[in-house]
Protein backbone atom coordinates (compact mmCIF):
# COMPACT_ATOMS: atom_id res chain seq x y z
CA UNK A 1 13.03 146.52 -8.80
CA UNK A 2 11.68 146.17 -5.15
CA UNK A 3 14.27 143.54 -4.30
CA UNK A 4 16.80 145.45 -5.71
CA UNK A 5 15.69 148.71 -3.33
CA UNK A 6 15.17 146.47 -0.40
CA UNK A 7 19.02 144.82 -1.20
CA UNK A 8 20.19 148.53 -1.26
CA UNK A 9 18.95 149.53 1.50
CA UNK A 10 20.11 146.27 3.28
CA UNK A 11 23.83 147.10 2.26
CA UNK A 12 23.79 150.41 3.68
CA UNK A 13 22.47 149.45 7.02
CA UNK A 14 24.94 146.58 6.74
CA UNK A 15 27.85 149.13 6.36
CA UNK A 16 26.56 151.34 8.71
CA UNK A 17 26.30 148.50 11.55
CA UNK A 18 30.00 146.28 11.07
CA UNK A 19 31.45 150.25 11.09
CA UNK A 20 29.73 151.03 14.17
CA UNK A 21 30.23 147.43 15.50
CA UNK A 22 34.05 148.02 14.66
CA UNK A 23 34.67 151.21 16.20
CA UNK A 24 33.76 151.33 20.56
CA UNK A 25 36.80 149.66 21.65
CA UNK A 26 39.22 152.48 21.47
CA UNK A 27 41.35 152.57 24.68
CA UNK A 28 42.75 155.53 25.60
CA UNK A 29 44.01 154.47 29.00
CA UNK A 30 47.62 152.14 28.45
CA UNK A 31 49.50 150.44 30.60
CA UNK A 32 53.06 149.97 29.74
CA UNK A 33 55.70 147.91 32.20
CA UNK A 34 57.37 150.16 34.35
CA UNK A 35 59.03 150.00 37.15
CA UNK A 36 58.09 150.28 40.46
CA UNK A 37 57.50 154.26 41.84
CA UNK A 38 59.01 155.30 45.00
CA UNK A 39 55.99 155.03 46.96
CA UNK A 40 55.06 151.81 47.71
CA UNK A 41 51.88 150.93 49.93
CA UNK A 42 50.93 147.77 50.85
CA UNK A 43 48.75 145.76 48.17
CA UNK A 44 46.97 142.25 48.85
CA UNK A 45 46.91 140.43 45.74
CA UNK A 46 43.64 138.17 46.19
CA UNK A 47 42.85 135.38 44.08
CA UNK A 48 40.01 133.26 43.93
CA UNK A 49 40.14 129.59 43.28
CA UNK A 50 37.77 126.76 42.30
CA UNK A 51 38.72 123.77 40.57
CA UNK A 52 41.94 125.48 38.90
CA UNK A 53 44.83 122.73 38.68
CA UNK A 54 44.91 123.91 35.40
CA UNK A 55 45.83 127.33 35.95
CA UNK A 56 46.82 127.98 39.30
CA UNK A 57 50.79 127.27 39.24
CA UNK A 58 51.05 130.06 36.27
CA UNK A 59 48.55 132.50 37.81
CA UNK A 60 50.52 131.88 41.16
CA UNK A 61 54.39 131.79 40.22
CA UNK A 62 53.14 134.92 38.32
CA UNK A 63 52.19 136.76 40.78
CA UNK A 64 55.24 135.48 43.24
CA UNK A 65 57.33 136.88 40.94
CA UNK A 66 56.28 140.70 40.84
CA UNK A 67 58.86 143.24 40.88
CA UNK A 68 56.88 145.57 42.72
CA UNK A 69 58.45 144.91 46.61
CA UNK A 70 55.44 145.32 49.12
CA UNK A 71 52.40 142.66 48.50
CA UNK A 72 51.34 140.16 50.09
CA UNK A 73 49.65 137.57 48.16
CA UNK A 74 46.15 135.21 49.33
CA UNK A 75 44.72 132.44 47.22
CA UNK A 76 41.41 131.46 48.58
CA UNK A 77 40.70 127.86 47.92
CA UNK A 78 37.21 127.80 47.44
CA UNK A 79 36.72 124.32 48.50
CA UNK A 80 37.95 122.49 45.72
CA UNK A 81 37.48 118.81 44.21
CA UNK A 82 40.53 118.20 42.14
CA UNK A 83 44.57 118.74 42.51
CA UNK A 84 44.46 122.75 43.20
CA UNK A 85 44.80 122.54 47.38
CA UNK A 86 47.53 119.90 46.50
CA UNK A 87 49.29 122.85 44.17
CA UNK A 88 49.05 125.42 46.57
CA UNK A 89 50.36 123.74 49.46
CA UNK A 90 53.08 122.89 47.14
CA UNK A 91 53.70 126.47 46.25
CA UNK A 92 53.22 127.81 49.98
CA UNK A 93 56.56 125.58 50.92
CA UNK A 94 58.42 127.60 48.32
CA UNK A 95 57.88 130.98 49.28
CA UNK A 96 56.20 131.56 52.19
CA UNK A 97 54.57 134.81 50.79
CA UNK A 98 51.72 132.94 49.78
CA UNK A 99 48.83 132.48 52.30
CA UNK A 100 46.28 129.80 51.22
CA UNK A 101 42.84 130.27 52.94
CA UNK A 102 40.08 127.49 52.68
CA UNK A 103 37.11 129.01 51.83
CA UNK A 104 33.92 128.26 54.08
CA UNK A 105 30.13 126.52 52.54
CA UNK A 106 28.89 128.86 50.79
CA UNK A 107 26.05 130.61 52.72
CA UNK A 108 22.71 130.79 51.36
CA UNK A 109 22.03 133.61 48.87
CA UNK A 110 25.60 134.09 48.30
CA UNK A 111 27.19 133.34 44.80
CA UNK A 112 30.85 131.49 44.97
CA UNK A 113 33.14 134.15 43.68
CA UNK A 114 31.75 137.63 45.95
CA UNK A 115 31.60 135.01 48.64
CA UNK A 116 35.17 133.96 48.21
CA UNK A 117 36.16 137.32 47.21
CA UNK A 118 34.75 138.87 50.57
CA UNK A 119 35.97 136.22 52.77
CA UNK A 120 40.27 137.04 51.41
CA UNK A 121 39.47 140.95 51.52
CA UNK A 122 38.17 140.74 55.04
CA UNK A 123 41.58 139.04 55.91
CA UNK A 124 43.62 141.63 53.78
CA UNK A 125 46.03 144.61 55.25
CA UNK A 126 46.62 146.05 52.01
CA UNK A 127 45.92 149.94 51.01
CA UNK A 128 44.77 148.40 48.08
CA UNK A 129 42.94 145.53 47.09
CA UNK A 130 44.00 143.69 43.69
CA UNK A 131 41.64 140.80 42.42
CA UNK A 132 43.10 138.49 40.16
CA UNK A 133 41.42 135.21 38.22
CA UNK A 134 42.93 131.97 38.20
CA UNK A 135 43.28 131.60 34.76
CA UNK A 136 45.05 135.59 34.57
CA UNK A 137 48.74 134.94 34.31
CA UNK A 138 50.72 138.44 35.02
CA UNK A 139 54.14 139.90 33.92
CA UNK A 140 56.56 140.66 36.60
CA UNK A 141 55.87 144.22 36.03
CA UNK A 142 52.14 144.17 36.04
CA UNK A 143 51.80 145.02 39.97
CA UNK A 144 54.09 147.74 39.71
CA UNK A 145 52.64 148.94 36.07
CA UNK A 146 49.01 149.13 37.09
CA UNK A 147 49.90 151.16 40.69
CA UNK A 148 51.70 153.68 38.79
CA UNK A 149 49.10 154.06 36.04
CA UNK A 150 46.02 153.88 38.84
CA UNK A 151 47.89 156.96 40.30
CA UNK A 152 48.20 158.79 36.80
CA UNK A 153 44.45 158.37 36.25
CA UNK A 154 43.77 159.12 40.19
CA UNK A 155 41.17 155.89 40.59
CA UNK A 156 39.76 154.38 43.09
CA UNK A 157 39.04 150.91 40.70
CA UNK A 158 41.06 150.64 37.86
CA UNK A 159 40.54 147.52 36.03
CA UNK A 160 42.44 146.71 32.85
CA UNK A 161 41.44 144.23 29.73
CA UNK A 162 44.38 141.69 29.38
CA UNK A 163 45.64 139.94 26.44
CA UNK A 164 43.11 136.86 25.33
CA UNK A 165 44.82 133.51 24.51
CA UNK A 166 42.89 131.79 22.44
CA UNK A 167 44.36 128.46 21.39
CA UNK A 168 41.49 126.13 20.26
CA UNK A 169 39.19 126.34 17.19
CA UNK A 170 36.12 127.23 18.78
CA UNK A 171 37.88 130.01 20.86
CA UNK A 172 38.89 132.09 17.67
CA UNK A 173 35.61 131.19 15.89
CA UNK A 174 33.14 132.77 19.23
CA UNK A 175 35.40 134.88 21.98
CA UNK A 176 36.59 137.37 19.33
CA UNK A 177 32.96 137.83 18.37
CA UNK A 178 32.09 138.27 22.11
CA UNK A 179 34.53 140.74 22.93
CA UNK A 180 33.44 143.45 19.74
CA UNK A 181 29.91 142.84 21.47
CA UNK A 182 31.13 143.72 25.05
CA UNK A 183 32.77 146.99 23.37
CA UNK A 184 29.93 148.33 22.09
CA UNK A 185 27.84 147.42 25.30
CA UNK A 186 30.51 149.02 27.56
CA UNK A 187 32.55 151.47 25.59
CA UNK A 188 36.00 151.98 27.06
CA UNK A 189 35.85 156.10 26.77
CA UNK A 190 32.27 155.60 28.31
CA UNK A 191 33.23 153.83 31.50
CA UNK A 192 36.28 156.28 31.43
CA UNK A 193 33.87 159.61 31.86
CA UNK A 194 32.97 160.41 34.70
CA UNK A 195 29.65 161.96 33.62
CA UNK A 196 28.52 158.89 32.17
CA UNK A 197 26.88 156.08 34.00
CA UNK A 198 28.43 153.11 32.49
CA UNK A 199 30.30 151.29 34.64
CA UNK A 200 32.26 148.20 33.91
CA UNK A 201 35.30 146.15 35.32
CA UNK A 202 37.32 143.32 33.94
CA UNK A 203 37.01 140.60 37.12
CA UNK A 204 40.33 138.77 35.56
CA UNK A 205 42.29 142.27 37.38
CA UNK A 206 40.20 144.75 39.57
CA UNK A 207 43.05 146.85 41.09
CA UNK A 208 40.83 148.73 43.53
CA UNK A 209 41.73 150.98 46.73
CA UNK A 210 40.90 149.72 49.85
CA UNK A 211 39.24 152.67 51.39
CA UNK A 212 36.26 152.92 48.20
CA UNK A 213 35.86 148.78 48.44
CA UNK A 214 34.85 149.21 52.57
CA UNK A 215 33.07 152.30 51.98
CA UNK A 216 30.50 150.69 48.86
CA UNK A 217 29.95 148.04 50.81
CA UNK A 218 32.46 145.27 48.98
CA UNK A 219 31.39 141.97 47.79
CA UNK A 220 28.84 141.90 50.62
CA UNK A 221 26.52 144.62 48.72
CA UNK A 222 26.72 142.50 45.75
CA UNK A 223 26.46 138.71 47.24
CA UNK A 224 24.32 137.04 44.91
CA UNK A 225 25.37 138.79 41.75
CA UNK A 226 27.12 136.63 39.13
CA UNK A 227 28.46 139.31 36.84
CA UNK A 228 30.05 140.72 40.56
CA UNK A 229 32.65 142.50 38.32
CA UNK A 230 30.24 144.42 36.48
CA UNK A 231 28.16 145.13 39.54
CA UNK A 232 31.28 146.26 41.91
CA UNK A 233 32.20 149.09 39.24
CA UNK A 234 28.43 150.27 39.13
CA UNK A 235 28.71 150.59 43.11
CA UNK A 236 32.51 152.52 42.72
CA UNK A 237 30.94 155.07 39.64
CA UNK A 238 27.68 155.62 41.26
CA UNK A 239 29.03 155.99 44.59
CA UNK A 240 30.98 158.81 43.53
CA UNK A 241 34.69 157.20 43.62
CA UNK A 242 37.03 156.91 39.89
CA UNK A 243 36.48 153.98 37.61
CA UNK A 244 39.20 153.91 34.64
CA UNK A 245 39.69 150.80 32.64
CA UNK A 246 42.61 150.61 30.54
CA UNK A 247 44.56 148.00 28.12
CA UNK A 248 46.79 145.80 30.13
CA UNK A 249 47.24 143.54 26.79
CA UNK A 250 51.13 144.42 27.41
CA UNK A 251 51.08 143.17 31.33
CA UNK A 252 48.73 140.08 31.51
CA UNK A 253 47.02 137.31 29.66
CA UNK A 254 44.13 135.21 30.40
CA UNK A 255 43.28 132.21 29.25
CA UNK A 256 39.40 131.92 29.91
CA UNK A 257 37.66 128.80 28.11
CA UNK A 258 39.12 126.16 26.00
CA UNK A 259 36.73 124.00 24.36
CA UNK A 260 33.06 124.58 23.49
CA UNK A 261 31.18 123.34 26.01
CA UNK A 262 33.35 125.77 28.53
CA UNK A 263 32.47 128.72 26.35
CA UNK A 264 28.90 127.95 26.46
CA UNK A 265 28.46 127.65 30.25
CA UNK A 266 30.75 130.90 30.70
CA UNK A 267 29.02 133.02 28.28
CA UNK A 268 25.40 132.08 28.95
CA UNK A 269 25.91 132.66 32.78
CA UNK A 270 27.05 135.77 31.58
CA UNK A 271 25.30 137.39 28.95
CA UNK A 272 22.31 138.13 29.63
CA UNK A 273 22.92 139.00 33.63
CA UNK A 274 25.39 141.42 32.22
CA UNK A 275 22.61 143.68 30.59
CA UNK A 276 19.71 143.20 32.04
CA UNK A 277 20.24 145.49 34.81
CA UNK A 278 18.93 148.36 32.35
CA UNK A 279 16.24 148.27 30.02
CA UNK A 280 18.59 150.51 27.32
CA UNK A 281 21.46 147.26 27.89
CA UNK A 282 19.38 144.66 27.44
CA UNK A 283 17.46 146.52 24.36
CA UNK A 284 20.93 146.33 23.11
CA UNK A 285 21.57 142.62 23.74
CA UNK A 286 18.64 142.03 21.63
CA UNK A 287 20.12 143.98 19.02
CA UNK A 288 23.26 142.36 19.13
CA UNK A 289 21.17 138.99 19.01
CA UNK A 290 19.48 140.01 15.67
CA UNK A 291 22.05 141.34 14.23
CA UNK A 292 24.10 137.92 14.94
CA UNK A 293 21.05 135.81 13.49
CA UNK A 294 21.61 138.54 10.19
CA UNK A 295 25.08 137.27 9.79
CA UNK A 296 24.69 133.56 10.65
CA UNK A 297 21.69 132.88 8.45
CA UNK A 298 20.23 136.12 6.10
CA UNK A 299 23.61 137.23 4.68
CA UNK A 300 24.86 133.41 3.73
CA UNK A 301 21.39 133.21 2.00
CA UNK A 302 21.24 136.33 -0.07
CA UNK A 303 24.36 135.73 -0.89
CA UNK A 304 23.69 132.73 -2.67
CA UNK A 305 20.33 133.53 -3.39
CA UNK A 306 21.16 136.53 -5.98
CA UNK A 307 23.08 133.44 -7.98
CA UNK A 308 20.02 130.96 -8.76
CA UNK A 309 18.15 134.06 -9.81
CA UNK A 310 20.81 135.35 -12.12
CA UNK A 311 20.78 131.49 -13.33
CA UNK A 312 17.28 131.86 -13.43
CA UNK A 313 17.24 134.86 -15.99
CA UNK A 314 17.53 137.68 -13.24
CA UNK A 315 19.67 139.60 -15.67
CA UNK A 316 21.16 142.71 -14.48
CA UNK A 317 19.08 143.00 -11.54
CA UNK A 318 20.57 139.96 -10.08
CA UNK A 319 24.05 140.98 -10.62
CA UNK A 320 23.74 144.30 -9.06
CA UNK A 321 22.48 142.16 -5.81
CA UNK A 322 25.35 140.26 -5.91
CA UNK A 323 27.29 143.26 -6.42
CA UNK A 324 26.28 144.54 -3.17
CA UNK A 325 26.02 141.06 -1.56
CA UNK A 326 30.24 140.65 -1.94
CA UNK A 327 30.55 144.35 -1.29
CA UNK A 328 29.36 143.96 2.51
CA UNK A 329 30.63 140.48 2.85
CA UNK A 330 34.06 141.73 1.84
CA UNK A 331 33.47 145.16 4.10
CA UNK A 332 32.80 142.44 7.05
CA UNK A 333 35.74 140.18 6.46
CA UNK A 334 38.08 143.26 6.40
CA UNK A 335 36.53 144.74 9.56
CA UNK A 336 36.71 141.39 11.48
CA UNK A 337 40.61 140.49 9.97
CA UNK A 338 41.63 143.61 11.38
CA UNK A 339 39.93 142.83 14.95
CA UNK A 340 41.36 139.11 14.74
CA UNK A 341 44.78 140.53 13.75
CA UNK A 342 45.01 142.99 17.27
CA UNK A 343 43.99 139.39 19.19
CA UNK A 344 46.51 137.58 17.66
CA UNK A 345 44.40 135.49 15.62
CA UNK A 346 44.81 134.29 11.92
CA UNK A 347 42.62 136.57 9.78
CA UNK A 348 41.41 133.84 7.82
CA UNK A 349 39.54 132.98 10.99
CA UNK A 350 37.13 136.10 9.76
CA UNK A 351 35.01 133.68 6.87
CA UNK A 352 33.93 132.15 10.07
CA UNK A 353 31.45 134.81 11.19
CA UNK A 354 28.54 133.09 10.03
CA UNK A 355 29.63 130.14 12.78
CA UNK A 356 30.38 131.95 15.06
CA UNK A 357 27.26 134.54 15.07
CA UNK A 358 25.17 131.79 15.00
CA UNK A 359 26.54 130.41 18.27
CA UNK A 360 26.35 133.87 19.52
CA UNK A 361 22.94 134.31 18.73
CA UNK A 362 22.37 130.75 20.75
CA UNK A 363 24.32 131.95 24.01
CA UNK A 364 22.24 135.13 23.88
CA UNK A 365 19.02 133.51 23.60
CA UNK A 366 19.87 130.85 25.61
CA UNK A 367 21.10 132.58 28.64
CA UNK A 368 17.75 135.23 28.49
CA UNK A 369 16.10 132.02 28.92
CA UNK A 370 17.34 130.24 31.74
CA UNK A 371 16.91 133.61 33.63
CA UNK A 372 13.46 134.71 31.98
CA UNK A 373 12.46 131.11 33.14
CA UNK A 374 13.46 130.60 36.47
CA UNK A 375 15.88 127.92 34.92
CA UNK A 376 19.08 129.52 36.14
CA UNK A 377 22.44 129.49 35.82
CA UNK A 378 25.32 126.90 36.43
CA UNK A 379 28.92 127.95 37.13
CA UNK A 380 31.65 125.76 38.39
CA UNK A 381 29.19 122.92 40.00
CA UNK A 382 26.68 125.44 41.49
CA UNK A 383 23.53 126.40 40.60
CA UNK A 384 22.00 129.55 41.37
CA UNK A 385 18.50 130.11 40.24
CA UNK A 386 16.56 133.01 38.92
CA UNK A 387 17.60 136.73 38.85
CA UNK A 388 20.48 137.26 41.34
């Protein structure tokens, strides 16, 4: 009778947690393609580029090919090893909108994207300042979209999430897993309110007025950070200035990692920087952790543990486990079908949580330990070490 109470209980907190899990990343902010508004400033479209021959042609013929009629475009080559200078140049003879920069060594207690970041901005003339990812591949309306919609919303930084592809195995098993996490870590209608403190921004598309960059200090108040994003729309919010993030899914697509060992460096750098800038953030992370650990290993286990007792003899008492052993399981896979069906993905990828909260539970861990340790973090070829 105990492990039937302690099973009950255990499949109400399990219902109560995917529903809560499930429900944070409501966007109320959407950008739709539109066309450009009779007002058109200036905008610098900035991007930021290590190592990208992957990448960089789409992100750039992308961008070159915005409807909106006043940008000018800078790709800061941040002293790559492999065919991305030979791409640009490339690119530059086509259309001479595009100005290619070579970045400068990176100084000491500088990370590489602020520093690359900062060095474009400083050579900007924009009224506003839009900071795009290599591997973020636009819509010829998105410039003109995300102006009129900034406007609407009257921000200052106005960031939007853009549609994930996710085109290998591993990618559906972990990022869709990653991203629920992020929602309920930074809800959307959180960041939104302005009498909230949480702050977030999506560094794939920071769309951000000139004016509020200079006056928080830009990239140079946040030089060493490597969640910059995150730490650029703390400085915005807290300094008083708009934040709005909004879904862009209809405008842009990025393509962020697409094998394991890329997800694992991404996300580790990541993780645990992300939330440990408050105690109530990173209380969360361990939360998240647990809970993981809960669906990789406990919930595989009691489901197959209420069989060999009811093979055993367990009777009744077994079956009624087992009852409410498929009744969360099933809850889950319906929860995370529906999440894998707004990304695009195959809803059959949902009897993978197990694998993939396990792996989840590993990046978490993992990352709180190079940091906790002194270890640090690497990110494309650089080290940086200990707590930015």
């Amino acid at each position: 009778m105990i492990i039937l109470v302690i099973s009950t209980i255990a499949c109400l907190t399990g219902f109560a947690i995917v529903t809560l899990l499930h429900n944070q990343h409501q966007m109320d902010v959407i950008v739709r393609p539109e066309v450009p508004a009779d007002e058109t400033p200036l905008i610098t479209i900035i991007v930021p580029a290590r190592d990208e021959e992957r990448n960089i042609r789409r992100c750039v013929e992308g961008l070159l090919a915005q409807t909106y009629p006043f940008f000018e475009l800078i790709v800061l080559d941040d002293r790559s090893t492999d065919a991305t200078p030979r791409i640009l140049n490339d690119l530059a003879r086509r259309d001479p909108r595009l100005r290619i920069m070579q970045g400068k060594k990176l100084p000491e207690a500088w990370a590489g994207k602020p520093h690359a970041l900062y060095q474009a901005a400083r050579e900007a003339f924009g009224e506003w300042l839009c900071f795009v990812d290599a591997d973020t591949f636009t819509k010829p309306e998105a410039l003109a979209s995300v102006h009129i919609e900034a406007m609407r919303q009257s921000a200052d930084l106005f960031s939007i999430m853009t549609e994930q592809e996710l085109g290998s195995f591993w990618e559906k098993v972990i990022l869709p897993l990653v991203f629920t996490a992020l929602s309920v870590g930074f809800s959307p209608r959180k960041v939104n309110d302005p009498a909230k403190p949480d702050a977030i921004a999506n560094g794939q598309f920071i769309f951000i007025k000139r004016r509020a960059y200079e006056a928080v200090g830009g990239h140079a108040a946040i030089k060493s950070s490597i969640v910059e994003d995150k730490d650029l729309a703390s400085l915005v919010k807290h300094g008083g200035y708009r934040l709005v993030i909004g879904d862009g899914r209809s405008i842009a697509s990025t393509r962020m990692y697409t094998s394991l060992p890329e997800i694992w460096e991404g996300w580790t750098k990541n993780m645990f920087l992300g939330l440990s800038s408050s105690p109530g953030l990173l209380l969360l992370g361990a939360f998240g952790a647990f809970v993981s650990l809960l669906a990789a290993l406990v919930l595989p286990l009691w489901s197959m543990g209420w069989l060999a007792w009811w093979a055993a003899g367990g009777g009744s008492q077994a079956l009624a486990i087992g009852s409410e052993a498929a009744a969360l399981w099933g809850y889950l896979i319906l929860w995370r079908g529906l999440a894998l069906g707004g990304m695009k993905v195959s809803s059959w990828y949902a009897f993978s949580v197990p694998l993939g909260a396990g792996i989840f539970a590993a990046m978490m861990f993992t990352s709180a330990w190079k940091v906790l340790s002194g270890a640090g973090v690497t990110w494309k070829g650089r080290k940086y070490s200990g707590h930015p």
